[in-house]
PDB file of N, CA and C in Angstrom:
ATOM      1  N   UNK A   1     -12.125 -46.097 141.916  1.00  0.00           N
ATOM      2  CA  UNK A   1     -12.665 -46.134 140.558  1.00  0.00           C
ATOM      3  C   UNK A   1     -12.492 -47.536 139.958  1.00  0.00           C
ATOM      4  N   UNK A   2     -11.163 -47.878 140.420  1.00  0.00           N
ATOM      5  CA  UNK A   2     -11.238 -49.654 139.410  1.00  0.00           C
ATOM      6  C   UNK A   2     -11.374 -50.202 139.968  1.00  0.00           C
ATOM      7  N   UNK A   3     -11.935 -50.222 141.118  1.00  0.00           N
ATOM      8  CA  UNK A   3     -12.884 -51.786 142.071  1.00  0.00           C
ATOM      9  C   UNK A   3     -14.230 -51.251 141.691  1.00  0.00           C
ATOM     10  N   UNK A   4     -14.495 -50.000 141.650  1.00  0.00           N
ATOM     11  CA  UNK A   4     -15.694 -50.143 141.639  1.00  0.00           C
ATOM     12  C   UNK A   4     -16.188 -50.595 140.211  1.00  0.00           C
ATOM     13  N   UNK A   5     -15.364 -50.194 139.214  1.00  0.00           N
ATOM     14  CA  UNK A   5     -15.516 -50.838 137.311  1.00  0.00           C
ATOM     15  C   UNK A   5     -15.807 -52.435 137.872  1.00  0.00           C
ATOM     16  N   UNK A   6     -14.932 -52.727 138.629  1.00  0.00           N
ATOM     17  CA  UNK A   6     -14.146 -54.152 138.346  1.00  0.00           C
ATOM     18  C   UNK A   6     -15.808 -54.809 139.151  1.00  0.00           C
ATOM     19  N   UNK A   7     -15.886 -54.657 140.339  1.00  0.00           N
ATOM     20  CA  UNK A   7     -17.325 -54.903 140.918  1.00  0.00           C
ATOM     21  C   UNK A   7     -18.398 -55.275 140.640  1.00  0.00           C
ATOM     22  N   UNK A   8     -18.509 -54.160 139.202  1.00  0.00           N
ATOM     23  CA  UNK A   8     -19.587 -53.666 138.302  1.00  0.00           C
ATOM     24  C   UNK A   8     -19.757 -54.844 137.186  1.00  0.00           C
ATOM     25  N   UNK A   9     -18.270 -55.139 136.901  1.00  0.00           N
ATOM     26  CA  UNK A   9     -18.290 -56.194 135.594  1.00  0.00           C
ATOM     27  C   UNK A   9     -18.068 -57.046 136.301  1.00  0.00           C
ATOM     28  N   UNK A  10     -18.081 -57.783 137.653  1.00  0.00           N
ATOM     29  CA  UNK A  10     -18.488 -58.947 137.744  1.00  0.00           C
ATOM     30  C   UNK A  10     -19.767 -59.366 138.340  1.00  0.00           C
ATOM     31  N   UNK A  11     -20.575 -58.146 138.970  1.00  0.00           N
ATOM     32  CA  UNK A  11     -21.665 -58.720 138.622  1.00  0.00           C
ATOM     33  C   UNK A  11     -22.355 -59.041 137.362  1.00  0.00           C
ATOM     34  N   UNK A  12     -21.912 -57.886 136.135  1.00  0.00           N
ATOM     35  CA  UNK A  12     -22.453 -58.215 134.741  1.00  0.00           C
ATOM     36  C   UNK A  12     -21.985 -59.659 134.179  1.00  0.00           C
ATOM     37  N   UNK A  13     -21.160 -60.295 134.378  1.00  0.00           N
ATOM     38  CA  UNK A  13     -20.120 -61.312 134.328  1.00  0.00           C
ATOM     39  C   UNK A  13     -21.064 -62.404 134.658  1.00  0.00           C
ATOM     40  N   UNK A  14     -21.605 -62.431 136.134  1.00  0.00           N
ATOM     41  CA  UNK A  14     -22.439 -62.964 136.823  1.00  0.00           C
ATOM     42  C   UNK A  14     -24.044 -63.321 136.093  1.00  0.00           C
ATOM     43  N   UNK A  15     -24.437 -62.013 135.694  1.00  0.00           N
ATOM     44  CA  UNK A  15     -25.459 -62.334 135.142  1.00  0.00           C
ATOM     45  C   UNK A  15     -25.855 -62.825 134.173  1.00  0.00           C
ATOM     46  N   UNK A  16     -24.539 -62.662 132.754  1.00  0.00           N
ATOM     47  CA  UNK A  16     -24.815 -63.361 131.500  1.00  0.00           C
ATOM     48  C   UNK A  16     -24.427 -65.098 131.932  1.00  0.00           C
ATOM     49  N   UNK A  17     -23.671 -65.079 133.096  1.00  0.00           N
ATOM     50  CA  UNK A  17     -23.284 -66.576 133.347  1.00  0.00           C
ATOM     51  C   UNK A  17     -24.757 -67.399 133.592  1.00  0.00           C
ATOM     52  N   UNK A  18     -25.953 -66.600 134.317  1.00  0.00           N
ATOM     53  CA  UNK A  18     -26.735 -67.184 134.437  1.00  0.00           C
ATOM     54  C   UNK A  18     -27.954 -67.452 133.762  1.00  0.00           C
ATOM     55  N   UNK A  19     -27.715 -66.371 132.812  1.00  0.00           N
ATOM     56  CA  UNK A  19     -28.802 -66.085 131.769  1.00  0.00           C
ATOM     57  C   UNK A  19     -28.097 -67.377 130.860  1.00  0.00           C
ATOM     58  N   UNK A  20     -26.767 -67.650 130.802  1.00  0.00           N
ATOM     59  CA  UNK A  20     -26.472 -68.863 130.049  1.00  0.00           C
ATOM     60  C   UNK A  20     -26.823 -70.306 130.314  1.00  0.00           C
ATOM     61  N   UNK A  21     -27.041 -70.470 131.576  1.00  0.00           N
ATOM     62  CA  UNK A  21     -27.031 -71.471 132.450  1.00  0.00           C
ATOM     63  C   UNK A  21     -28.870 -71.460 132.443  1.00  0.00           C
ATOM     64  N   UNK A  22     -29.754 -70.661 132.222  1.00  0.00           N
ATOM     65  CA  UNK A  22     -31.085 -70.545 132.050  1.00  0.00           C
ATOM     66  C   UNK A  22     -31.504 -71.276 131.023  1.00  0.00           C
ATOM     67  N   UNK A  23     -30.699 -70.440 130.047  1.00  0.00           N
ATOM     68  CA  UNK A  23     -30.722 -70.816 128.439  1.00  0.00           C
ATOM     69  C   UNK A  23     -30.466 -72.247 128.035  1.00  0.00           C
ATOM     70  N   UNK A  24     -29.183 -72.647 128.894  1.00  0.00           N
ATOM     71  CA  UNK A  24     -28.534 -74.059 128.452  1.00  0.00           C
ATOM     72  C   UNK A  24     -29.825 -75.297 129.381  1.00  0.00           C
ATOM     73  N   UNK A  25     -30.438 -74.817 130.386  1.00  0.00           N
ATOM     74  CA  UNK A  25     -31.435 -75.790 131.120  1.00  0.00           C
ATOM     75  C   UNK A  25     -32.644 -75.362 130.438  1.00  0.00           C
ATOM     76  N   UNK A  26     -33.138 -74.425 129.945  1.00  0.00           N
ATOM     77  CA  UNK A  26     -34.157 -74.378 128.841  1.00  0.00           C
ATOM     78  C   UNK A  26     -34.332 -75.506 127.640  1.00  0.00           C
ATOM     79  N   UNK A  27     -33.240 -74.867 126.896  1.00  0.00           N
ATOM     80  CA  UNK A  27     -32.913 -75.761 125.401  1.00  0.00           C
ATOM     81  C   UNK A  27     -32.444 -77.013 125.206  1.00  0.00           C
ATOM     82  N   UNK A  28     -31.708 -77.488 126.286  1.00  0.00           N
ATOM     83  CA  UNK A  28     -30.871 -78.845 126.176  1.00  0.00           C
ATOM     84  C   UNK A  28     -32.157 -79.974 126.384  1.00  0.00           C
ATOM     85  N   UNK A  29     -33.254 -80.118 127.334  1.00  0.00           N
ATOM     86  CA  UNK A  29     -34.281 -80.734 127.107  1.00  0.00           C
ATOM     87  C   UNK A  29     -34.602 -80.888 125.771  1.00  0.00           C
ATOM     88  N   UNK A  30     -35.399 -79.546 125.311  1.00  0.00           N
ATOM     89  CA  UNK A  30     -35.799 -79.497 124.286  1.00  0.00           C
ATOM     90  C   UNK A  30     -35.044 -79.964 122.840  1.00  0.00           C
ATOM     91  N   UNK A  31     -33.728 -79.970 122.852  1.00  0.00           N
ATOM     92  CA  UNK A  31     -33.022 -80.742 121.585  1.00  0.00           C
ATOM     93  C   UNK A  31     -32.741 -82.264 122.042  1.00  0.00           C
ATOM     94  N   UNK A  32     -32.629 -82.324 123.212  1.00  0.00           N
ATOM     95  CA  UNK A  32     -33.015 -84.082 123.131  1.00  0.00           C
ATOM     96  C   UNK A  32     -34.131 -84.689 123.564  1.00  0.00           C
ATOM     97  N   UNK A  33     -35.212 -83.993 123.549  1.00  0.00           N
ATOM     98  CA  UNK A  33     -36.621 -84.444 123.248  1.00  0.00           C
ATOM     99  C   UNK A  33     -36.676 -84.271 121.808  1.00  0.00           C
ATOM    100  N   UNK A  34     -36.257 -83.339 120.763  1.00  0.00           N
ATOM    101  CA  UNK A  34     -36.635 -84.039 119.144  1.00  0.00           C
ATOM    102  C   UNK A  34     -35.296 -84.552 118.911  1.00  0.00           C
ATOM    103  N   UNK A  35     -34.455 -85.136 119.328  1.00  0.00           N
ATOM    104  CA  UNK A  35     -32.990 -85.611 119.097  1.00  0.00           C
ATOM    105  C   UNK A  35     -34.107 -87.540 118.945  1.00  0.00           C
ATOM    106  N   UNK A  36     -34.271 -87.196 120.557  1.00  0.00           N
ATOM    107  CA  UNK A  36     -34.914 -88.688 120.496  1.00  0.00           C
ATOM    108  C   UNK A  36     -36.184 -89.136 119.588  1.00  0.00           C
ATOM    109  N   UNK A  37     -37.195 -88.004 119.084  1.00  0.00           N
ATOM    110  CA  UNK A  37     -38.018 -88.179 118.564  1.00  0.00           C
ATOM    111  C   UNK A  37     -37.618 -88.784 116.991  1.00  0.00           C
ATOM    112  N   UNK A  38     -36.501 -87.804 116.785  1.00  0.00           N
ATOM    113  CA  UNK A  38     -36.204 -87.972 115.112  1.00  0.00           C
ATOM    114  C   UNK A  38     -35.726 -89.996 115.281  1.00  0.00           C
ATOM    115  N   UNK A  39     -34.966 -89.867 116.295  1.00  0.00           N
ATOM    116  CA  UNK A  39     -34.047 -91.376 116.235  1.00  0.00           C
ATOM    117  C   UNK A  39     -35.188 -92.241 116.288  1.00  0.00           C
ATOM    118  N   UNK A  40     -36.424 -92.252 116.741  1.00  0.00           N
ATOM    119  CA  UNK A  40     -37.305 -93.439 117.120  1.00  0.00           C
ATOM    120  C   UNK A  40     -38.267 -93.353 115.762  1.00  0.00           C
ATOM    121  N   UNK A  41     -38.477 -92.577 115.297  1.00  0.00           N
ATOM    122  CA  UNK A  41     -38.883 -92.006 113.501  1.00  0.00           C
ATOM    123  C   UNK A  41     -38.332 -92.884 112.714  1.00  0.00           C
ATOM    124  N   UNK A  42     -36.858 -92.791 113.015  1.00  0.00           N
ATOM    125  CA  UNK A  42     -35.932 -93.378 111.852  1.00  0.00           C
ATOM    126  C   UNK A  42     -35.974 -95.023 112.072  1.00  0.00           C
ATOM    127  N   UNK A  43     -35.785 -95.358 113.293  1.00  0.00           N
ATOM    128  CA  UNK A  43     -35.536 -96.728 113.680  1.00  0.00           C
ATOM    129  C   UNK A  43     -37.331 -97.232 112.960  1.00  0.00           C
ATOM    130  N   UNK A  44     -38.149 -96.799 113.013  1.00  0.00           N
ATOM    131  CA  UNK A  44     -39.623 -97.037 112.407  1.00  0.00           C
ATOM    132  C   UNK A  44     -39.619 -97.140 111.525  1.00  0.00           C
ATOM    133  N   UNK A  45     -38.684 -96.559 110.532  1.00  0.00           N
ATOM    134  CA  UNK A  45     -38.831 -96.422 109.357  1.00  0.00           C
ATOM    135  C   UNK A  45     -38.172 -97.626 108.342  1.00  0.00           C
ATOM    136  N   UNK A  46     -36.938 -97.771 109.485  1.00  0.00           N
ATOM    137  CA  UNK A  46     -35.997 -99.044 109.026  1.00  0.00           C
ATOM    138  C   UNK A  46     -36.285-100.377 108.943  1.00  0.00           C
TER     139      UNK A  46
END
């Protein structure tokens, strides 16, 4: 019974790790593509 719990929650363990790791290679582009956009805005502006 508690290998098989234990089994169970590390594949679940497993999967939010990668759904994080999806998420974090999704979004991290995307905030320093307008990270850089805003900075080259500002330097234009100056």
């Amino acid at each position: 019974m508690y290998i098989r719990y234990r089994s169970s929650s590390e594949v679940e363990l497993g999967q939010v790790l990668l759904l994080n790791a999806v998420i974090v290679v999704l979004i991290v582009p995307i905030l320093l593509m307008v990270v850089w956009v805003l900075y080259s805005s500002v330097l234009r502006l100056l």
